[in-house]
C-alpha atoms as a PDB file:
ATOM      1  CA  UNK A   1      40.931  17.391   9.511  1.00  0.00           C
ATOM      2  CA  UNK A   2      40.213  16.137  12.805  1.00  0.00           C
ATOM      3  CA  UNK A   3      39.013  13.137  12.580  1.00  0.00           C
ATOM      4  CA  UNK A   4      38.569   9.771  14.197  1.00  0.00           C
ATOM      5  CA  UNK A   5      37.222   6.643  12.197  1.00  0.00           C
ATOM      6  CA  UNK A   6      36.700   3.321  14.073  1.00  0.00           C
ATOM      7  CA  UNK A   7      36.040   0.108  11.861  1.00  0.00           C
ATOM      8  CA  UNK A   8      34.457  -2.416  14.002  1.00  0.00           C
ATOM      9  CA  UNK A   9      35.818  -5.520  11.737  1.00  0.00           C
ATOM     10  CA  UNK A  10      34.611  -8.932  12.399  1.00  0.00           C
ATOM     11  CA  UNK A  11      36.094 -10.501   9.402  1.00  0.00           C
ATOM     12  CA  UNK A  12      32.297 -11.556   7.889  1.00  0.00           C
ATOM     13  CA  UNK A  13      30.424 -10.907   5.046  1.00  0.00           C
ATOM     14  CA  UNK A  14      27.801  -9.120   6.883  1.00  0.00           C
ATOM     15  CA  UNK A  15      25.193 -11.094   8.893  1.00  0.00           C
ATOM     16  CA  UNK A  16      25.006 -13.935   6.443  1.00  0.00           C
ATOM     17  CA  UNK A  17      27.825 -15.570   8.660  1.00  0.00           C
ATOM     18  CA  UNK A  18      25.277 -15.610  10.947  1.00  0.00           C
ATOM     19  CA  UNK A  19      22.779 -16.754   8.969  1.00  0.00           C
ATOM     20  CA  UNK A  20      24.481 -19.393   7.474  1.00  0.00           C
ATOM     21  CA  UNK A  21      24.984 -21.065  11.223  1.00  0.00           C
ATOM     22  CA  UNK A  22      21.667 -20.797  12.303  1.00  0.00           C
ATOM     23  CA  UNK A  23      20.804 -22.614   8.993  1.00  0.00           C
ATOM     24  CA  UNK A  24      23.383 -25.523   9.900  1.00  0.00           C
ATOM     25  CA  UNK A  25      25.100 -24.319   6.768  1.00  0.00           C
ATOM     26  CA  UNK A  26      29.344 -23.939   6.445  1.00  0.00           C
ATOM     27  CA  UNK A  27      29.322 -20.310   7.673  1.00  0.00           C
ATOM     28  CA  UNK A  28      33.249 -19.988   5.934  1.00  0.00           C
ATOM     29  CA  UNK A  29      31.984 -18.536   2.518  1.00  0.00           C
ATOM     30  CA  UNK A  30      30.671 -15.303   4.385  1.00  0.00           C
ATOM     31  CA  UNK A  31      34.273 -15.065   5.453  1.00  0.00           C
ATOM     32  CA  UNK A  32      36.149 -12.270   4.336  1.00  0.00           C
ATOM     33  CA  UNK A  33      40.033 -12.019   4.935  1.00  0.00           C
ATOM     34  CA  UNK A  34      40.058  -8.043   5.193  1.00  0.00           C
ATOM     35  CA  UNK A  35      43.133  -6.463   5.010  1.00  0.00           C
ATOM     36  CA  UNK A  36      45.140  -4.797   8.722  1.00  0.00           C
ATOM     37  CA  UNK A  37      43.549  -1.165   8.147  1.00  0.00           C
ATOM     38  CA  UNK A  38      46.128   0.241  10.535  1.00  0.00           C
ATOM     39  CA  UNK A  39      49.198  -0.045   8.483  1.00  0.00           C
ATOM     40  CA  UNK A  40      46.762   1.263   5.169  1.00  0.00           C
ATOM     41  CA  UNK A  41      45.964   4.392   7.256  1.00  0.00           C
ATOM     42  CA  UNK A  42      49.825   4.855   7.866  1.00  0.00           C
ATOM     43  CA  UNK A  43      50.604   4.577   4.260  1.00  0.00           C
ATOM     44  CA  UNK A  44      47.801   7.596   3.187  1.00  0.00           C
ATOM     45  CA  UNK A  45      49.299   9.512   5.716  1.00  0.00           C
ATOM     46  CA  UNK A  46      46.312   9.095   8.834  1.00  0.00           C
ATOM     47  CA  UNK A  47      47.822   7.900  12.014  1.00  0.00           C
ATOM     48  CA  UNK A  48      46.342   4.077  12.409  1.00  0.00           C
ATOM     49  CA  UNK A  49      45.754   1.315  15.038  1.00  0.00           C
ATOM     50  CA  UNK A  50      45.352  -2.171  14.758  1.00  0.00           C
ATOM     51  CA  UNK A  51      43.738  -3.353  17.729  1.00  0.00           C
ATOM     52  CA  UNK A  52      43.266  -7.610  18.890  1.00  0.00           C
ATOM     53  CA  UNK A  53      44.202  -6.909  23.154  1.00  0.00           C
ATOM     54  CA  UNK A  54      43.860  -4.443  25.709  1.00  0.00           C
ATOM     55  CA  UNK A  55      47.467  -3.522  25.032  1.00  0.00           C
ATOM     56  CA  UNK A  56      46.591  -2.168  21.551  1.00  0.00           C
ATOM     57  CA  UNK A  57      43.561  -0.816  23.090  1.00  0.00           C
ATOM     58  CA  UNK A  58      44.776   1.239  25.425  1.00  0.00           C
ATOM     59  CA  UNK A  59      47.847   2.672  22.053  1.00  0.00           C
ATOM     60  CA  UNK A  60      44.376   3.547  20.124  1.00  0.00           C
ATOM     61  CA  UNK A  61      43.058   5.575  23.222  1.00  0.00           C
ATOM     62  CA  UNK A  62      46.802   7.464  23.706  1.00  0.00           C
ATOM     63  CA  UNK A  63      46.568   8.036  19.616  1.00  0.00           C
ATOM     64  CA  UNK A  64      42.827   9.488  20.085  1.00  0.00           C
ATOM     65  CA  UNK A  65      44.269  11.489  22.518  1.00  0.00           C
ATOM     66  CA  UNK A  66      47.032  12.761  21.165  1.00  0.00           C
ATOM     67  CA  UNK A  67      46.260  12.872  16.958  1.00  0.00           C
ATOM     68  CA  UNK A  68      47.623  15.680  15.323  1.00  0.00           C
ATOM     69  CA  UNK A  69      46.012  14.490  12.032  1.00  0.00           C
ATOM     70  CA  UNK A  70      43.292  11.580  11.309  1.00  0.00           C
ATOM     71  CA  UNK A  71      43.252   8.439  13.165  1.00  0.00           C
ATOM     72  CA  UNK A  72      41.640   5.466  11.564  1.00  0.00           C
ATOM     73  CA  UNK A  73      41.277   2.579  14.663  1.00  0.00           C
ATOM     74  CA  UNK A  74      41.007  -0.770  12.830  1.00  0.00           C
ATOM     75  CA  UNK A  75      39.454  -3.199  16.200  1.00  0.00           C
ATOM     76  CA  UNK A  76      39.390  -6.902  15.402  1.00  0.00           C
ATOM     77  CA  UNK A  77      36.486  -8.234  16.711  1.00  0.00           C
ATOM     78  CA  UNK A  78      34.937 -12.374  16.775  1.00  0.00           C
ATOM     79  CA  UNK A  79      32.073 -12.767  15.494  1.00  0.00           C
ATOM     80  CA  UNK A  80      31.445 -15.884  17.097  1.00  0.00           C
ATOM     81  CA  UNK A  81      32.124 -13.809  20.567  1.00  0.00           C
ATOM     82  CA  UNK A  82      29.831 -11.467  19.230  1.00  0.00           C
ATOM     83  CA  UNK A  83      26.501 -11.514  22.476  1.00  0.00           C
ATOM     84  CA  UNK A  84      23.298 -11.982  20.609  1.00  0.00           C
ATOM     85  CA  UNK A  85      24.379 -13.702  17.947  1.00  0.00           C
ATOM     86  CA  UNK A  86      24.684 -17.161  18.583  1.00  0.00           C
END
């Protein structure tokens, strides 16, 4: 099918990373080490990006472009970068 999945992944649990700050509490139990999605795509047979820089950013938007089958776009984002959640 022609699809195209995006997994915004900030490596928490959540908000309770969030939560957990603003509480003055150790915020590295909400944590999660998720594995690299792209590379899992691959392997079921969906074309799939890992992006952490414009580089990879701008492979993800020549894959949208070009996918001849699913595309699953894994983007690694900070939560601590994260605007509005400080």
């Amino acid at each position: 099918i022609d699809m195209v999945t995006v997994i915004c992944n900030d490596g928490g649990y959540g908000m309770e990373e969030v939560e957990f700050r603003a509480k003055n509490m150790p915020d590295d139990i909400a944590v999660v080490h998720w594995p690299d999605f792209g590379p899992i795509a691959e392997a079921m047979g969906m074309q799939g990006v890992t992006v952490r820089n414009p580089a990879d950013l701008d492979r993800a938007i020549e894959a949208i472009k070009n996918r001849t089958r699913p595309v699953l776009i894994d983007l690694k984002l900070d939560m601590r970068a994260m605007p509005g959640l400080h």
